[in-house]
C-alpha atoms as a PDB file:
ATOM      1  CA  UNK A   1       0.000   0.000   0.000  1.00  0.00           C
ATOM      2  CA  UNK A   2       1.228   3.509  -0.570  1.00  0.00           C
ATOM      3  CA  UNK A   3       1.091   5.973   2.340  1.00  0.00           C
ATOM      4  CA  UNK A   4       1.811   9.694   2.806  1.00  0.00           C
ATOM      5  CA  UNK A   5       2.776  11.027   6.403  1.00  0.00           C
ATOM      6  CA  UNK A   6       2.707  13.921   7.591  1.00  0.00           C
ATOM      7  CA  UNK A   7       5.498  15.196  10.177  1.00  0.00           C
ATOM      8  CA  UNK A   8       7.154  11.961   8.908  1.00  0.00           C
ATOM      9  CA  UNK A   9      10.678  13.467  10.488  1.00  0.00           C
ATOM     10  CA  UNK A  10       9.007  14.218  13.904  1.00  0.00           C
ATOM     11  CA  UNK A  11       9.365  10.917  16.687  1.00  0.00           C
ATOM     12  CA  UNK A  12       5.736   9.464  15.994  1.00  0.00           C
ATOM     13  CA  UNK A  13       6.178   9.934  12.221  1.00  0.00           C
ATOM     14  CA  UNK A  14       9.446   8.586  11.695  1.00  0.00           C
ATOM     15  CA  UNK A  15       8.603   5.717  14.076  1.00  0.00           C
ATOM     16  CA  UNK A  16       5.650   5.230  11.669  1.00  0.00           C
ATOM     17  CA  UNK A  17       6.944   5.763   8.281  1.00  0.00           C
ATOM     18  CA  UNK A  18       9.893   3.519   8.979  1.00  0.00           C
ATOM     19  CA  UNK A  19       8.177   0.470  10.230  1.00  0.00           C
ATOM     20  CA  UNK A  20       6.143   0.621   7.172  1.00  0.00           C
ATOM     21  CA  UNK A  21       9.061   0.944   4.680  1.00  0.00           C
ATOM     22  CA  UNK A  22      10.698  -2.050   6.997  1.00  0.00           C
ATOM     23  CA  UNK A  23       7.402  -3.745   6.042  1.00  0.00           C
ATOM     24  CA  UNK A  24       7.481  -3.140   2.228  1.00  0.00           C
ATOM     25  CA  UNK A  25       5.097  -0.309   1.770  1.00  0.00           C
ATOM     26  CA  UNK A  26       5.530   2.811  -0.616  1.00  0.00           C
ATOM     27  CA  UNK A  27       6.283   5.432   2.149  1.00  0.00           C
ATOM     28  CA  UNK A  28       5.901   9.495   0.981  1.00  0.00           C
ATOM     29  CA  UNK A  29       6.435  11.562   3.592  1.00  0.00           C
ATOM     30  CA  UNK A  30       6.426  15.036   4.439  1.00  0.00           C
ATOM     31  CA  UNK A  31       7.726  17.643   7.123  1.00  0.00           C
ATOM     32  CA  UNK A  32       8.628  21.345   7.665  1.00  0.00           C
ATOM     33  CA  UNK A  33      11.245  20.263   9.729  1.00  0.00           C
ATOM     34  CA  UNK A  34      10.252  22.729  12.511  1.00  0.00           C
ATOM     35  CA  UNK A  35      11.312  20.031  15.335  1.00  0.00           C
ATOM     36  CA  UNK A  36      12.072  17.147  13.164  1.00  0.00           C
ATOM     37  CA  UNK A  37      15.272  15.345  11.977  1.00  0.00           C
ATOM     38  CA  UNK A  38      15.173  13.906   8.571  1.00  0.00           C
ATOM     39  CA  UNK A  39      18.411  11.505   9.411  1.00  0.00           C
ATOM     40  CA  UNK A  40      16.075   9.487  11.615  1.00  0.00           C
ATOM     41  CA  UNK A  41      13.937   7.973   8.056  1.00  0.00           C
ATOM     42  CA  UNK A  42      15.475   4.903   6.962  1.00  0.00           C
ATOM     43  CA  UNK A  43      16.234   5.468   2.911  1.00  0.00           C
ATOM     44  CA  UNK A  44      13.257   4.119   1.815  1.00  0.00           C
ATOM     45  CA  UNK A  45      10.827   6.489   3.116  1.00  0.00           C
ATOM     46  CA  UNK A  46      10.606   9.409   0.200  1.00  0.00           C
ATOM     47  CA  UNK A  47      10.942  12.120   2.539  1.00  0.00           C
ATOM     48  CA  UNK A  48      10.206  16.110   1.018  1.00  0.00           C
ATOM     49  CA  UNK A  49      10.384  19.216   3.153  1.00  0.00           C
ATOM     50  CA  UNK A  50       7.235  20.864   3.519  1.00  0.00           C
ATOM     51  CA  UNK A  51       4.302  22.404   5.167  1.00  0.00           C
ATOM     52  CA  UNK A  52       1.099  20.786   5.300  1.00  0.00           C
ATOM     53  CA  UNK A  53      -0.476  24.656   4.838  1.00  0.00           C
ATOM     54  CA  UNK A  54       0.971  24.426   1.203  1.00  0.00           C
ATOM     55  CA  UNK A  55      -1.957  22.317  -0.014  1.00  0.00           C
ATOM     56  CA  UNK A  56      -0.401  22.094  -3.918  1.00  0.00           C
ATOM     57  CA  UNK A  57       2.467  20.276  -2.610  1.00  0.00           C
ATOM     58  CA  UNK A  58       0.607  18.216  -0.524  1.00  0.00           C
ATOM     59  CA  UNK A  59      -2.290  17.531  -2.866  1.00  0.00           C
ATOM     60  CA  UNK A  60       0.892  16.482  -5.466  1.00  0.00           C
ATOM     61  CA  UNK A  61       2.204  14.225  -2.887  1.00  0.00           C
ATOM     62  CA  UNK A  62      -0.699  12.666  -1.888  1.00  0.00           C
ATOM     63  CA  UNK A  63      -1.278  11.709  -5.399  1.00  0.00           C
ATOM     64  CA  UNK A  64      -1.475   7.682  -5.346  1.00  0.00           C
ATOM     65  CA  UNK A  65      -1.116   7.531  -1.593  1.00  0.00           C
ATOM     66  CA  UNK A  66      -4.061   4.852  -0.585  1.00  0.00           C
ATOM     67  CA  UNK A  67      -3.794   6.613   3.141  1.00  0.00           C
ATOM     68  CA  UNK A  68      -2.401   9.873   4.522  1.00  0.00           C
ATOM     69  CA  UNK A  69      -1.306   9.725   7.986  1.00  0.00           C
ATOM     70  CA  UNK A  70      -0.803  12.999  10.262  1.00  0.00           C
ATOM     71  CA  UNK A  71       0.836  11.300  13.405  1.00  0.00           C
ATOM     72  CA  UNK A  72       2.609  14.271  14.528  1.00  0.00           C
ATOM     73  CA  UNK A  73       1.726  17.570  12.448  1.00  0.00           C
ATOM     74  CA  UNK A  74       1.386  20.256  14.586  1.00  0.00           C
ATOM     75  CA  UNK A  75      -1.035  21.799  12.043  1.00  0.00           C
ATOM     76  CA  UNK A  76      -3.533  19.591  12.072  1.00  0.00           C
ATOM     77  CA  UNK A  77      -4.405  20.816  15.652  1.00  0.00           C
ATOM     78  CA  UNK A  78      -8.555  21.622  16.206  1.00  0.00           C
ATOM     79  CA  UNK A  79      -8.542  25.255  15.808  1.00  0.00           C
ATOM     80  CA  UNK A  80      -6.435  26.209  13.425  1.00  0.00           C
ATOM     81  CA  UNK A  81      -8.677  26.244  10.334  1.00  0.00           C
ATOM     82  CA  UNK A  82      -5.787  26.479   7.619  1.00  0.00           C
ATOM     83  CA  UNK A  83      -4.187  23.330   8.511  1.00  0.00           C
ATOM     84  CA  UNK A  84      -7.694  22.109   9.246  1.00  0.00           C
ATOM     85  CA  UNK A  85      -8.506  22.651   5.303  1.00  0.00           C
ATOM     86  CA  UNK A  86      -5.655  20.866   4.486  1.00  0.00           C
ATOM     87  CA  UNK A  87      -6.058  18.080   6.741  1.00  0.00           C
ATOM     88  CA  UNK A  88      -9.271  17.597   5.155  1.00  0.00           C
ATOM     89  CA  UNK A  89      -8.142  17.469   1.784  1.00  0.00           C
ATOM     90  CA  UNK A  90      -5.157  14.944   2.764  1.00  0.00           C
ATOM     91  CA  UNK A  91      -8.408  12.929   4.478  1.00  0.00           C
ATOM     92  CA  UNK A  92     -10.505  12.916   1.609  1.00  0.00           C
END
């Protein structure tokens, strides 16, 4: 299955996207790299930098992706209605 995380370089999302690269999924991830490390994705996670408030980019990425995961995007917090839009759209 293909997958696109969100905050993929943050401690929940590389956790994530690694363990499902390890298990032989199609891993897309993204992050703005405000707190996360991109060395922690294992080399088969196809990491971009990037904010989940650029919905293009993220619409582009999700292309293909049979689930988007947000495990640790700060901007998909209740409240703030731009990253709220583009959570939606990532959901959809």
């Amino acid at each position: 299955m293909n997958f696109l995380i969100t905050g993929a370089a943050g401690f929940l999302g590389s956790a994530l996207a690694n363990q499902l690269a390890r298990e032989g999924h199609q891993v897309r991830g993204i992050d703005d790299l405000s707190t996360g490390d991109p060395q922690a994705l294992s080399p088969d996670v196809h990491f971009t930098r990037g904010d989940v408030n650029g919905p293009p980019q993220v619409v582009d990425l999700a292309s293909g992706s049979g689930l988007c995961l947000p495990p640790g995007s700060p901007g998909l917090r209740p409240g703030n209605r731009c990253c709220t839009r583009a959570s939606t759209m990532l959901l959809m």
